[in-house]
PDB file of N, CA and C in Angstrom:
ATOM      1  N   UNK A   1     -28.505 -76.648  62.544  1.00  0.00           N
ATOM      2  CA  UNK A   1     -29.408 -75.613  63.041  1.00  0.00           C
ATOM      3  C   UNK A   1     -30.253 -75.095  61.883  1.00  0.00           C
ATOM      4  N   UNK A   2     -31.435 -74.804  62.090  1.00  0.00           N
ATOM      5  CA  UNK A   2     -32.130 -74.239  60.967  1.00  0.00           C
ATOM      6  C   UNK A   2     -32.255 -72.883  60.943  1.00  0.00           C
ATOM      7  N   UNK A   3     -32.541 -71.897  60.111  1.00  0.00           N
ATOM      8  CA  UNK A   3     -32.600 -70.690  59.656  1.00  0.00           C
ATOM      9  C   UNK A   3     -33.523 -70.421  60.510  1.00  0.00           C
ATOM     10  N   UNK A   4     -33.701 -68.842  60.661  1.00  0.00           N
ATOM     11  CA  UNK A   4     -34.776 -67.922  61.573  1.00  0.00           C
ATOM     12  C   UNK A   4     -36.122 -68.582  60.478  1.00  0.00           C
ATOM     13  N   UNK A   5     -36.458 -68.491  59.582  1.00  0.00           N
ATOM     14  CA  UNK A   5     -37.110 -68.647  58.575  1.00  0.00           C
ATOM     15  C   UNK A   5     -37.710 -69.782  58.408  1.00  0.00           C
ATOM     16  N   UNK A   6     -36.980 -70.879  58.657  1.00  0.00           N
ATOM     17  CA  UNK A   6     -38.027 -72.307  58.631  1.00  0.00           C
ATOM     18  C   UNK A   6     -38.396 -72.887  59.550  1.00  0.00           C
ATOM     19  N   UNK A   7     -39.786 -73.063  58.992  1.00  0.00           N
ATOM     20  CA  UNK A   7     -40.956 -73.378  59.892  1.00  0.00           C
ATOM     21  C   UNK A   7     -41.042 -75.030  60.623  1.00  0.00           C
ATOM     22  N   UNK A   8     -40.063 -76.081  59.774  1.00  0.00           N
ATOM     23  CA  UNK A   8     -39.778 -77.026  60.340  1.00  0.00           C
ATOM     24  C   UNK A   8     -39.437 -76.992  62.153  1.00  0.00           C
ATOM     25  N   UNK A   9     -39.564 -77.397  62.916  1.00  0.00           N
ATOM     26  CA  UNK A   9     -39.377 -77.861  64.131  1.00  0.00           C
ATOM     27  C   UNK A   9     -37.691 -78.068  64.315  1.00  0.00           C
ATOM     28  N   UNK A  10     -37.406 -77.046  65.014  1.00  0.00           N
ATOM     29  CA  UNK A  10     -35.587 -77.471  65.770  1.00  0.00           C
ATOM     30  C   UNK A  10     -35.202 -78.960  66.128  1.00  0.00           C
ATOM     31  N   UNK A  11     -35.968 -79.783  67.362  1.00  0.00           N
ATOM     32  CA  UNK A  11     -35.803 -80.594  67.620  1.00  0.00           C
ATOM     33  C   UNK A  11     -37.097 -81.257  68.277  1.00  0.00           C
ATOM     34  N   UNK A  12     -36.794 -82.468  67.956  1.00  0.00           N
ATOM     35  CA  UNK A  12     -38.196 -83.413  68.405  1.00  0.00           C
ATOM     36  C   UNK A  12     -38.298 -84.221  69.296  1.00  0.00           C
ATOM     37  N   UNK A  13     -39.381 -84.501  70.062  1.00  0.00           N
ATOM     38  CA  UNK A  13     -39.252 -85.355  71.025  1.00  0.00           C
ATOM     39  C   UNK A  13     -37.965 -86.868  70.764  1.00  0.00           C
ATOM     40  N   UNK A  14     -38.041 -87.759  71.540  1.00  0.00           N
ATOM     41  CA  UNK A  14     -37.830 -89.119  71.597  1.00  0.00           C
ATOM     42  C   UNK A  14     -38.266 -89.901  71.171  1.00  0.00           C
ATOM     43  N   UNK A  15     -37.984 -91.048  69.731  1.00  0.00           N
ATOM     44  CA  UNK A  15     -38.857 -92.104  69.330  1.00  0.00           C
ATOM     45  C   UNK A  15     -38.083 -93.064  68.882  1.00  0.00           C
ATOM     46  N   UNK A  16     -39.449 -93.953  69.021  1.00  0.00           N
ATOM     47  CA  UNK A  16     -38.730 -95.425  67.963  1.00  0.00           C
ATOM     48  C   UNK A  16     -38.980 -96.133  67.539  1.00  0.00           C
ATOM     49  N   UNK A  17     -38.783 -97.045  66.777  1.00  0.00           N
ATOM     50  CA  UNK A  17     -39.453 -97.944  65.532  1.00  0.00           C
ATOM     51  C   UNK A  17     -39.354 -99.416  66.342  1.00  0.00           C
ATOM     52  N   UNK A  18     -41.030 -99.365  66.149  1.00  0.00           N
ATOM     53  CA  UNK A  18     -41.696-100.702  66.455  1.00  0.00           C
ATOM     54  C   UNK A  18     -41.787-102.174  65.479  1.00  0.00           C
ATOM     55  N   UNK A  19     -41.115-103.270  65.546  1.00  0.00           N
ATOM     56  CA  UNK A  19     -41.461-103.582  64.250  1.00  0.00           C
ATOM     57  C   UNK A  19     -41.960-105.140  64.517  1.00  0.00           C
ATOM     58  N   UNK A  20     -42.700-106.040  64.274  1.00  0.00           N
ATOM     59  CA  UNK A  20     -43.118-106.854  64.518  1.00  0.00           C
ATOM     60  C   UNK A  20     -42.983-107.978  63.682  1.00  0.00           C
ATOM     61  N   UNK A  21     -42.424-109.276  63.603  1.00  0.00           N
ATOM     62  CA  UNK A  21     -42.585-110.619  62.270  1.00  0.00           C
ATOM     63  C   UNK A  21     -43.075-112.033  63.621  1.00  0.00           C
ATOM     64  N   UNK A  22     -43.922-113.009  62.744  1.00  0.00           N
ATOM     65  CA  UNK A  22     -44.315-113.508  62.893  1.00  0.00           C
ATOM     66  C   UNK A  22     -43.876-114.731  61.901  1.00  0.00           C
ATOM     67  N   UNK A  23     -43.165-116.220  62.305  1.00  0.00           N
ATOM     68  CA  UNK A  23     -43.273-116.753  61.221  1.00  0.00           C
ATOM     69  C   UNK A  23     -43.318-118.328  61.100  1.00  0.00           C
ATOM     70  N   UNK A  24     -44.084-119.157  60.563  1.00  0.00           N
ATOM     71  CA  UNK A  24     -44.790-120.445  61.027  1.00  0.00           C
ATOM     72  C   UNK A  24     -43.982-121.770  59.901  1.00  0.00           C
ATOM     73  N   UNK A  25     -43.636-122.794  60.440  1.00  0.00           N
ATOM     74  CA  UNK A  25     -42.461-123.672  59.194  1.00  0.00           C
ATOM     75  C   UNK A  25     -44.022-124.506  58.786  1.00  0.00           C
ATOM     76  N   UNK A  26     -44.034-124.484  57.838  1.00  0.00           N
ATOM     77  CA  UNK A  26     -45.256-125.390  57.310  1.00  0.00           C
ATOM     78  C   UNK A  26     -44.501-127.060  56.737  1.00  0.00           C
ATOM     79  N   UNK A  27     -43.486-127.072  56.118  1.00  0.00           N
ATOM     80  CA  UNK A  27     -42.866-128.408  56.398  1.00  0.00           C
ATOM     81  C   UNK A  27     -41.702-128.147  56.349  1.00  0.00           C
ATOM     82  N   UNK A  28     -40.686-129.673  56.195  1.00  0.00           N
ATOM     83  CA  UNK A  28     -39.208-128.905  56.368  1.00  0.00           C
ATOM     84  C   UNK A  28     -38.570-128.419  55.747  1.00  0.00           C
ATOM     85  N   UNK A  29     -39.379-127.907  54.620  1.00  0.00           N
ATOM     86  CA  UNK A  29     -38.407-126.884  53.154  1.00  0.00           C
ATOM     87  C   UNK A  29     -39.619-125.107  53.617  1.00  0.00           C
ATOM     88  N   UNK A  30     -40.544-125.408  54.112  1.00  0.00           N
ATOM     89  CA  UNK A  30     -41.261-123.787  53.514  1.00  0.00           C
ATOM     90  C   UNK A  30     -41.454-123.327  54.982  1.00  0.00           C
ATOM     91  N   UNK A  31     -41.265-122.265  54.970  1.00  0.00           N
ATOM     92  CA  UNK A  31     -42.218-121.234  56.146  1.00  0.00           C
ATOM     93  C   UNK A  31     -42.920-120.078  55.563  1.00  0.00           C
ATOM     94  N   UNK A  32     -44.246-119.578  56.122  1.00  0.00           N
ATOM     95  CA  UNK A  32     -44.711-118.534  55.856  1.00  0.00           C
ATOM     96  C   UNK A  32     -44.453-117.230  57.050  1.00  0.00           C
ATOM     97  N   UNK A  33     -44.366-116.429  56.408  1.00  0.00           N
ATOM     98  CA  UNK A  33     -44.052-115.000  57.510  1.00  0.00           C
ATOM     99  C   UNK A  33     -44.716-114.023  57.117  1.00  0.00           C
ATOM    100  N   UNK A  34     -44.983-113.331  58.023  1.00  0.00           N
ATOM    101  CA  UNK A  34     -46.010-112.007  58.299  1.00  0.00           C
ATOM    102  C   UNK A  34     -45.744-111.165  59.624  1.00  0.00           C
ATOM    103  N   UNK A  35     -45.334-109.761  58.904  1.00  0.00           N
ATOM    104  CA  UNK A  35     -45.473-109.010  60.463  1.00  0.00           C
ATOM    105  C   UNK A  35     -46.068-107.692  60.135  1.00  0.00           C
ATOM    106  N   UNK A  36     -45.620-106.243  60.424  1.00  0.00           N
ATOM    107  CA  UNK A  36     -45.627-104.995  60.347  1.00  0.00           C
ATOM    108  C   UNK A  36     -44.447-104.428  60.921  1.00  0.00           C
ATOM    109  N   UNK A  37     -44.037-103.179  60.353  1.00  0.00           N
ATOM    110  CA  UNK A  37     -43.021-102.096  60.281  1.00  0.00           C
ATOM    111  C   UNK A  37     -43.417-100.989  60.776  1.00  0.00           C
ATOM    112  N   UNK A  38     -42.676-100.340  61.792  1.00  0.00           N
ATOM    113  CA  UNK A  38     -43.532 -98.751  62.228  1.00  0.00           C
ATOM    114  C   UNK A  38     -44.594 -99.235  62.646  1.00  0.00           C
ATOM    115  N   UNK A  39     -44.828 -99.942  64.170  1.00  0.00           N
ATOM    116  CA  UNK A  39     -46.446 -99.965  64.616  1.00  0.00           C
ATOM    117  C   UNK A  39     -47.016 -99.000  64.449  1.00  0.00           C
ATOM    118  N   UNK A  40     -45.821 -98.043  65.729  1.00  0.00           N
ATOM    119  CA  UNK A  40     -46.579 -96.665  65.733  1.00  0.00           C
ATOM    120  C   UNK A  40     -46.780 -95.812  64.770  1.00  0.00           C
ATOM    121  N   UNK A  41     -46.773 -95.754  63.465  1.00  0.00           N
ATOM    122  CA  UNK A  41     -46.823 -95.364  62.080  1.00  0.00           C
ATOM    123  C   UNK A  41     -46.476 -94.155  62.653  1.00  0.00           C
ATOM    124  N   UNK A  42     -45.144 -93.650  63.289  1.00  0.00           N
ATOM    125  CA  UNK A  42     -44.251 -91.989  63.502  1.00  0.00           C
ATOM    126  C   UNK A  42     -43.453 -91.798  62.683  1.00  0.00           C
ATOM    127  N   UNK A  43     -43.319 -90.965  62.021  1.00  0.00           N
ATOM    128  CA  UNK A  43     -42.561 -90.100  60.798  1.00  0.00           C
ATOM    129  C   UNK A  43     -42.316 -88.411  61.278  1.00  0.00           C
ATOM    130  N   UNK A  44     -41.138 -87.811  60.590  1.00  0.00           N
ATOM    131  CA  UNK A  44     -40.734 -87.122  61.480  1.00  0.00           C
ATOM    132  C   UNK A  44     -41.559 -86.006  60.513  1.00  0.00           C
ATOM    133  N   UNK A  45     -42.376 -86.090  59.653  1.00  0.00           N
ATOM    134  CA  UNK A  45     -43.403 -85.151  59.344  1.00  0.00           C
ATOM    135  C   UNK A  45     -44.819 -84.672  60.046  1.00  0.00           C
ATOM    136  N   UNK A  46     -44.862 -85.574  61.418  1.00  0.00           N
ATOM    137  CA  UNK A  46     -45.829 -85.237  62.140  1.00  0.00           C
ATOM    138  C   UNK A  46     -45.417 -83.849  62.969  1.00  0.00           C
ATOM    139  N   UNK A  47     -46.407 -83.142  62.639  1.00  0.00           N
ATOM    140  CA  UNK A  47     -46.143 -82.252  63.368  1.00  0.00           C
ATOM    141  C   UNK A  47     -45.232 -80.831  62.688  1.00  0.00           C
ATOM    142  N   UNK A  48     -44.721 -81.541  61.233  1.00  0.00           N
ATOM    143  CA  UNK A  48     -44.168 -80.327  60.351  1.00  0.00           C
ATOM    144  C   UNK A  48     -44.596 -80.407  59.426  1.00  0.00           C
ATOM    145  N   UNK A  49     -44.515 -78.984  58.853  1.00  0.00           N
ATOM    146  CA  UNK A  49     -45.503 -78.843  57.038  1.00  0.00           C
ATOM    147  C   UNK A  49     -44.762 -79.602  56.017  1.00  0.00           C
ATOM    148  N   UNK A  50     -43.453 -79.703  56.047  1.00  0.00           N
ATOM    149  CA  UNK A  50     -42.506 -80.733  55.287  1.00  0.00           C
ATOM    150  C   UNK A  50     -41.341 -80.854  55.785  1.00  0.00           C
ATOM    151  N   UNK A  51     -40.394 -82.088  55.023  1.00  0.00           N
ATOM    152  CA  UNK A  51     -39.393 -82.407  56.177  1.00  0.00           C
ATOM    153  C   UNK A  51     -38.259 -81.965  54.857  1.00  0.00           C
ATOM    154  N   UNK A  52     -38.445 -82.417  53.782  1.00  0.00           N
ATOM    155  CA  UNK A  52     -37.476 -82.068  52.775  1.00  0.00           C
ATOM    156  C   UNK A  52     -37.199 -80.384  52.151  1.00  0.00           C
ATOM    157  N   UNK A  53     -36.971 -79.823  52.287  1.00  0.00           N
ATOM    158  CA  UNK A  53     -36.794 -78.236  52.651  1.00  0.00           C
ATOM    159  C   UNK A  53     -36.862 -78.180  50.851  1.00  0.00           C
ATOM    160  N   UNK A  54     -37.749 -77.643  49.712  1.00  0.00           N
ATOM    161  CA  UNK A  54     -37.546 -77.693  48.437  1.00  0.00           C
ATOM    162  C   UNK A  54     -36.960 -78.866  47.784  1.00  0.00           C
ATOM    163  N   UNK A  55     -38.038 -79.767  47.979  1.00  0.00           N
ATOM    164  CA  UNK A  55     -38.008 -80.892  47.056  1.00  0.00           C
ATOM    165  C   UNK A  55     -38.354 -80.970  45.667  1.00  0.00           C
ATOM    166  N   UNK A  56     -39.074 -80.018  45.049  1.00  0.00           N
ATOM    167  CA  UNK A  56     -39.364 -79.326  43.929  1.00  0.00           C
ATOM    168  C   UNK A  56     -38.415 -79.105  43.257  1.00  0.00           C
ATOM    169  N   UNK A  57     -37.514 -78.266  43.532  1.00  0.00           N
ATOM    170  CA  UNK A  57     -36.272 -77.529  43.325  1.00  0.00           C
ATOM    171  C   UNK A  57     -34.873 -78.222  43.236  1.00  0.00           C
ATOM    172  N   UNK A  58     -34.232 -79.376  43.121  1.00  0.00           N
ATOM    173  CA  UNK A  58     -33.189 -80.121  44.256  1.00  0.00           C
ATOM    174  C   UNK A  58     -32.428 -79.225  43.613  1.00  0.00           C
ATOM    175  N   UNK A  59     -32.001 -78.609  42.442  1.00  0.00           N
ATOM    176  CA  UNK A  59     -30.801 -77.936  42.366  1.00  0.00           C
ATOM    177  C   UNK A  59     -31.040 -76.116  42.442  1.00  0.00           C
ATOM    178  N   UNK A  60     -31.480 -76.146  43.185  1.00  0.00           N
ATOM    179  CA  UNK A  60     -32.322 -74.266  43.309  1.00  0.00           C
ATOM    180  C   UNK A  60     -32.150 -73.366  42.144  1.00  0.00           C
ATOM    181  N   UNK A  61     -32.658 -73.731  41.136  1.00  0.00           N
ATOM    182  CA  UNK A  61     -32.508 -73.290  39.907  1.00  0.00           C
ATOM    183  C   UNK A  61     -33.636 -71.796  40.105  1.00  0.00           C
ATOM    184  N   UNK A  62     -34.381 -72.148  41.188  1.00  0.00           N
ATOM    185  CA  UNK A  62     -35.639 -70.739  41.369  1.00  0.00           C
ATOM    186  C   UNK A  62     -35.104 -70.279  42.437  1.00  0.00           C
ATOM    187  N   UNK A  63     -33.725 -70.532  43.014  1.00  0.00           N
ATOM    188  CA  UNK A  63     -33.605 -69.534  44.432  1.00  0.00           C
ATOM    189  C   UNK A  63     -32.784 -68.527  44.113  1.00  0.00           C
ATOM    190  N   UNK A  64     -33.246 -67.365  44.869  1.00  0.00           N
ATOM    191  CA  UNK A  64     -32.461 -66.234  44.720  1.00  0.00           C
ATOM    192  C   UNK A  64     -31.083 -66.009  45.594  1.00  0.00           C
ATOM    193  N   UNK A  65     -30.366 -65.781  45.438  1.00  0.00           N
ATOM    194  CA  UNK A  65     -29.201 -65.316  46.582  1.00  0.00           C
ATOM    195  C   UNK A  65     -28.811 -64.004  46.729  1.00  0.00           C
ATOM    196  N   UNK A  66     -28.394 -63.619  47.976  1.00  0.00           N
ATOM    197  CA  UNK A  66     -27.729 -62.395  47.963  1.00  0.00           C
ATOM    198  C   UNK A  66     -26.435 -62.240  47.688  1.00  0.00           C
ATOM    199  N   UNK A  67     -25.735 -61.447  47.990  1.00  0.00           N
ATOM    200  CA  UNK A  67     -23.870 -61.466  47.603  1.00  0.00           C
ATOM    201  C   UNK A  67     -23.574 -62.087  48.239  1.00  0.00           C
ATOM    202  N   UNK A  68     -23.889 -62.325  49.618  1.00  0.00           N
ATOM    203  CA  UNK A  68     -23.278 -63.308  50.696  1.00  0.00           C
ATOM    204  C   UNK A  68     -23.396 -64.628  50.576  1.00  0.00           C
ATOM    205  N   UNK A  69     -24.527 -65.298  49.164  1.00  0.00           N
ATOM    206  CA  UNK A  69     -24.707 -66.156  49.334  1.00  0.00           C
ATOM    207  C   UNK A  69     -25.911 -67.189  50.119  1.00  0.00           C
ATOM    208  N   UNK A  70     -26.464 -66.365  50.464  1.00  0.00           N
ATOM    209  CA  UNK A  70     -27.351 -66.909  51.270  1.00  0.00           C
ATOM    210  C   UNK A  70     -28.866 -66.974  50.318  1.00  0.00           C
ATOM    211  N   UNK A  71     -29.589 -67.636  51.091  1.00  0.00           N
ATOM    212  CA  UNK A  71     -30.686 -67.829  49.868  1.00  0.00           C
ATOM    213  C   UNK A  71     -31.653 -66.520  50.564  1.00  0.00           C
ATOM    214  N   UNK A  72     -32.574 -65.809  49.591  1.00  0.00           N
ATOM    215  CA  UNK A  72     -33.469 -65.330  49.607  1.00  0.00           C
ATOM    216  C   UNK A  72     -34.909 -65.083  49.858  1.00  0.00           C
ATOM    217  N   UNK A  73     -35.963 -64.495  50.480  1.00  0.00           N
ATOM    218  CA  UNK A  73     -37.006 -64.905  50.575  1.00  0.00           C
ATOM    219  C   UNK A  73     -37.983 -64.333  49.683  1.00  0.00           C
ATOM    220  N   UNK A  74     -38.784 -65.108  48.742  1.00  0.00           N
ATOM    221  CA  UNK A  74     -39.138 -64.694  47.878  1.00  0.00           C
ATOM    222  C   UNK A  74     -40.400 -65.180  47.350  1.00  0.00           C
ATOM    223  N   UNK A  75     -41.700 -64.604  46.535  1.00  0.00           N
ATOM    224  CA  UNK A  75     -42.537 -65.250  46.399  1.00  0.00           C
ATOM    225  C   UNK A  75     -42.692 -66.590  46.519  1.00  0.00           C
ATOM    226  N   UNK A  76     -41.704 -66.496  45.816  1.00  0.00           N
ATOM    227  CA  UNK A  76     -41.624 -68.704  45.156  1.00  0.00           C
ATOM    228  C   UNK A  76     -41.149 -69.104  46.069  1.00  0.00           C
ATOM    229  N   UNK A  77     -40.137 -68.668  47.204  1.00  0.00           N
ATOM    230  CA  UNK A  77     -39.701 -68.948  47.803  1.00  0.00           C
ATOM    231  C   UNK A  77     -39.544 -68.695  50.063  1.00  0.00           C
ATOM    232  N   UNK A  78     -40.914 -68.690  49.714  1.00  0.00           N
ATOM    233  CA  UNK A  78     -41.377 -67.750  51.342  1.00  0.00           C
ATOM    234  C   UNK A  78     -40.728 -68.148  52.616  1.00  0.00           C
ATOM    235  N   UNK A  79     -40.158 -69.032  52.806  1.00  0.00           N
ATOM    236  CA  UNK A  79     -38.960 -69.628  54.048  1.00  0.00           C
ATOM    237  C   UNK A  79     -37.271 -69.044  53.586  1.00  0.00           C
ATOM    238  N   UNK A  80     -36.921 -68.632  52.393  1.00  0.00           N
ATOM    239  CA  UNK A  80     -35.995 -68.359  51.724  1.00  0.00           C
ATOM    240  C   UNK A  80     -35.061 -69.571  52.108  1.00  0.00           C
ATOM    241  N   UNK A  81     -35.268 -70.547  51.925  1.00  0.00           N
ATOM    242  CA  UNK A  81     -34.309 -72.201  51.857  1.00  0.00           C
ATOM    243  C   UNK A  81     -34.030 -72.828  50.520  1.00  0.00           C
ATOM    244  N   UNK A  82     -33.186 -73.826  50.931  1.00  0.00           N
ATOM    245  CA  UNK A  82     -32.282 -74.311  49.775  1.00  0.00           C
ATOM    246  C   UNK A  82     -32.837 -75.807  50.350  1.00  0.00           C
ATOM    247  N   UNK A  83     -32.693 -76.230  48.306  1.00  0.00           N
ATOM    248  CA  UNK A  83     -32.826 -77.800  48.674  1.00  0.00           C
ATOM    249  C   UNK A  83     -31.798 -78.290  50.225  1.00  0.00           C
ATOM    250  N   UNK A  84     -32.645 -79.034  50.794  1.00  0.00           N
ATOM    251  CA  UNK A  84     -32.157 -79.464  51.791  1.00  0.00           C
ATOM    252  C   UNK A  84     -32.369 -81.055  52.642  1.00  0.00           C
ATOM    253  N   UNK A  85     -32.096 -81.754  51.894  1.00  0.00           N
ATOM    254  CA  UNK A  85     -32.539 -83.435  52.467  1.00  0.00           C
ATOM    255  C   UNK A  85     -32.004 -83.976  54.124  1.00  0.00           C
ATOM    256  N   UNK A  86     -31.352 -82.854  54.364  1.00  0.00           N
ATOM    257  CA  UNK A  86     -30.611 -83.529  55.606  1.00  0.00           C
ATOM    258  C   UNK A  86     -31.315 -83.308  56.943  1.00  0.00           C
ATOM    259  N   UNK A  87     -32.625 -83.209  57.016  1.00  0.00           N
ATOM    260  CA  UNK A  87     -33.594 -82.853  57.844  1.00  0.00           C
ATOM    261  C   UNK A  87     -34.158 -84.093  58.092  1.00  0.00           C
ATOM    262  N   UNK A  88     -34.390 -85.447  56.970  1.00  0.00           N
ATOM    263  CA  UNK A  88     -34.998 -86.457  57.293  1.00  0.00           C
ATOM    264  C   UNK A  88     -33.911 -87.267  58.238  1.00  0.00           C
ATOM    265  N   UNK A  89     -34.198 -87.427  59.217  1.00  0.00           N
ATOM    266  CA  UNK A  89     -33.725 -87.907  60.272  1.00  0.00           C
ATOM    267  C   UNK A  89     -34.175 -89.604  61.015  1.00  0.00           C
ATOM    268  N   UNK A  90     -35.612 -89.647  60.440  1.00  0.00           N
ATOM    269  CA  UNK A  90     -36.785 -91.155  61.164  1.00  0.00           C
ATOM    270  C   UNK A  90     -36.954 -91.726  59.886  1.00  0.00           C
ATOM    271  N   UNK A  91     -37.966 -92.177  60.649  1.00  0.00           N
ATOM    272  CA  UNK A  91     -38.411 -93.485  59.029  1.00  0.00           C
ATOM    273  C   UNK A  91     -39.279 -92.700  58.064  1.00  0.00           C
ATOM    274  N   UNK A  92     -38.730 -92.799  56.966  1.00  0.00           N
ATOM    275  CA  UNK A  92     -39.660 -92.027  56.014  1.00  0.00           C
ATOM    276  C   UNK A  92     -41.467 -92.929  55.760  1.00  0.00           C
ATOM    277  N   UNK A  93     -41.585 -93.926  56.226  1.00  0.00           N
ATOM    278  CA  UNK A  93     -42.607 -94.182  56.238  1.00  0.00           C
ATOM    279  C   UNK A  93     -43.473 -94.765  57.518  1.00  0.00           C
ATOM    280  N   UNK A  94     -44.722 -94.612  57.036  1.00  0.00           N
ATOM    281  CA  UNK A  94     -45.767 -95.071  58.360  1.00  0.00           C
ATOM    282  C   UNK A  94     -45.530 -97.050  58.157  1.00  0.00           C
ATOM    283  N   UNK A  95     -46.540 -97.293  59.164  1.00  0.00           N
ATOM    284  CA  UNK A  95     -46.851 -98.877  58.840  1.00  0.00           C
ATOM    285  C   UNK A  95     -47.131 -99.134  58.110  1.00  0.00           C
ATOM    286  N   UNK A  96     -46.481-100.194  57.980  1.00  0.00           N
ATOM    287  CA  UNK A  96     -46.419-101.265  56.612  1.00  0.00           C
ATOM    288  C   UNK A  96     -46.685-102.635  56.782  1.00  0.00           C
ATOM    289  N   UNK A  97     -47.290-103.226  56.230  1.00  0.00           N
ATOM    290  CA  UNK A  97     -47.211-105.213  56.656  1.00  0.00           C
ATOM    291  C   UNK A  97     -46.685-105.764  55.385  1.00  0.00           C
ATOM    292  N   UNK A  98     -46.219-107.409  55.488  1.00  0.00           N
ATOM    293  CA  UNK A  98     -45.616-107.783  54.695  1.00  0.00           C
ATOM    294  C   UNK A  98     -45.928-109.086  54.760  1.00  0.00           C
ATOM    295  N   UNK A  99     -46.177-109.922  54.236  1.00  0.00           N
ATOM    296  CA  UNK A  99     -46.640-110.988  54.046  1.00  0.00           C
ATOM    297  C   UNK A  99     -45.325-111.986  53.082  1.00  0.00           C
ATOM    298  N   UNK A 100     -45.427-113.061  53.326  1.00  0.00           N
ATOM    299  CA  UNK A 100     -44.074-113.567  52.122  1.00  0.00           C
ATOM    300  C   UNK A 100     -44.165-115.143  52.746  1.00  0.00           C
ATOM    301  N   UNK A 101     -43.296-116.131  51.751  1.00  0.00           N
ATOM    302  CA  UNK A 101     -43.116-117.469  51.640  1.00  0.00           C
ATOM    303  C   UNK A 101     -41.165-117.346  51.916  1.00  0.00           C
ATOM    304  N   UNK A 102     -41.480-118.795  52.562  1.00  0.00           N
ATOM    305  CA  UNK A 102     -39.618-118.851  52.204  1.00  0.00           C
ATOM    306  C   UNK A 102     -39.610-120.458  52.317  1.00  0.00           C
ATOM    307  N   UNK A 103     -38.603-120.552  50.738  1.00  0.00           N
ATOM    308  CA  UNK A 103     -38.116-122.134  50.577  1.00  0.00           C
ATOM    309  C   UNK A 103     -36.371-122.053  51.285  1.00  0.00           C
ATOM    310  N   UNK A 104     -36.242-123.402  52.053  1.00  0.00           N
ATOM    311  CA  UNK A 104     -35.100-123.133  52.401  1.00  0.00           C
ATOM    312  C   UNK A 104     -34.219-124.313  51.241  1.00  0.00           C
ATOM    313  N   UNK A 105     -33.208-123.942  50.780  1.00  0.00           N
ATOM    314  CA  UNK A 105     -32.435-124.923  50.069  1.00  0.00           C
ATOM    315  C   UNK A 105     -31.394-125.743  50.988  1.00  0.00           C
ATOM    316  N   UNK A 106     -31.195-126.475  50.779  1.00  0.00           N
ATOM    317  CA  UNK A 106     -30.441-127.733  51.492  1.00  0.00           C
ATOM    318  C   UNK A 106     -29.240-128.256  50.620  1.00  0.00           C
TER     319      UNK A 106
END
């Protein structure tokens, strides 16, 4: 669950990774291949200002806490959050293509 405070998105629609290869034997040792990754180039940063909650920071050396422990909201710190990676959830990247050779050994 996320804090009253961050602006990240609770929960997100439904998605999924499209991925496409293509690949042709040119004789009986080589093939060439080519496809794309992420047609739909969706990342779970659409639609949020960032997904890594103080990536700047990873060990919150600038966060403030209260006695309870909790982090603070503070100039530097206006969502009052803690490094937090466990938000990336999808593919960290858009489409990609890939192009490549393959020798097969025998």
């Amino acid at each position: 669950m996320l804090s009253e405070n961050d602006p990240r998105r609770e929960y997100y629609k439904t998605w999924s990774i499209q991925n496409i290869q293509l690949t042709k034997k040119i004789k009986e040792d080589f093939e060439v291949y080519g496809g794309l990754k992420n047609i739909l180039n969706w990342t779970p940063n659409n639609g949020n200002p960032f997904i890594i909650a103080r990536s700047h920071d990873p060990f919150d050396k600038n966060v403030q806490f209260d006695v309870t422990g909790r982090a603070l909201v503070t100039p530097e710190n206006p969502y009052g959050l803690t490094f937090d990676p466990s938000y990336v959830y999808g593919p960290n990247q858009g489409l990609r293509g890939f192009l490549g050779i393959r020798y097969i050994l025998k």
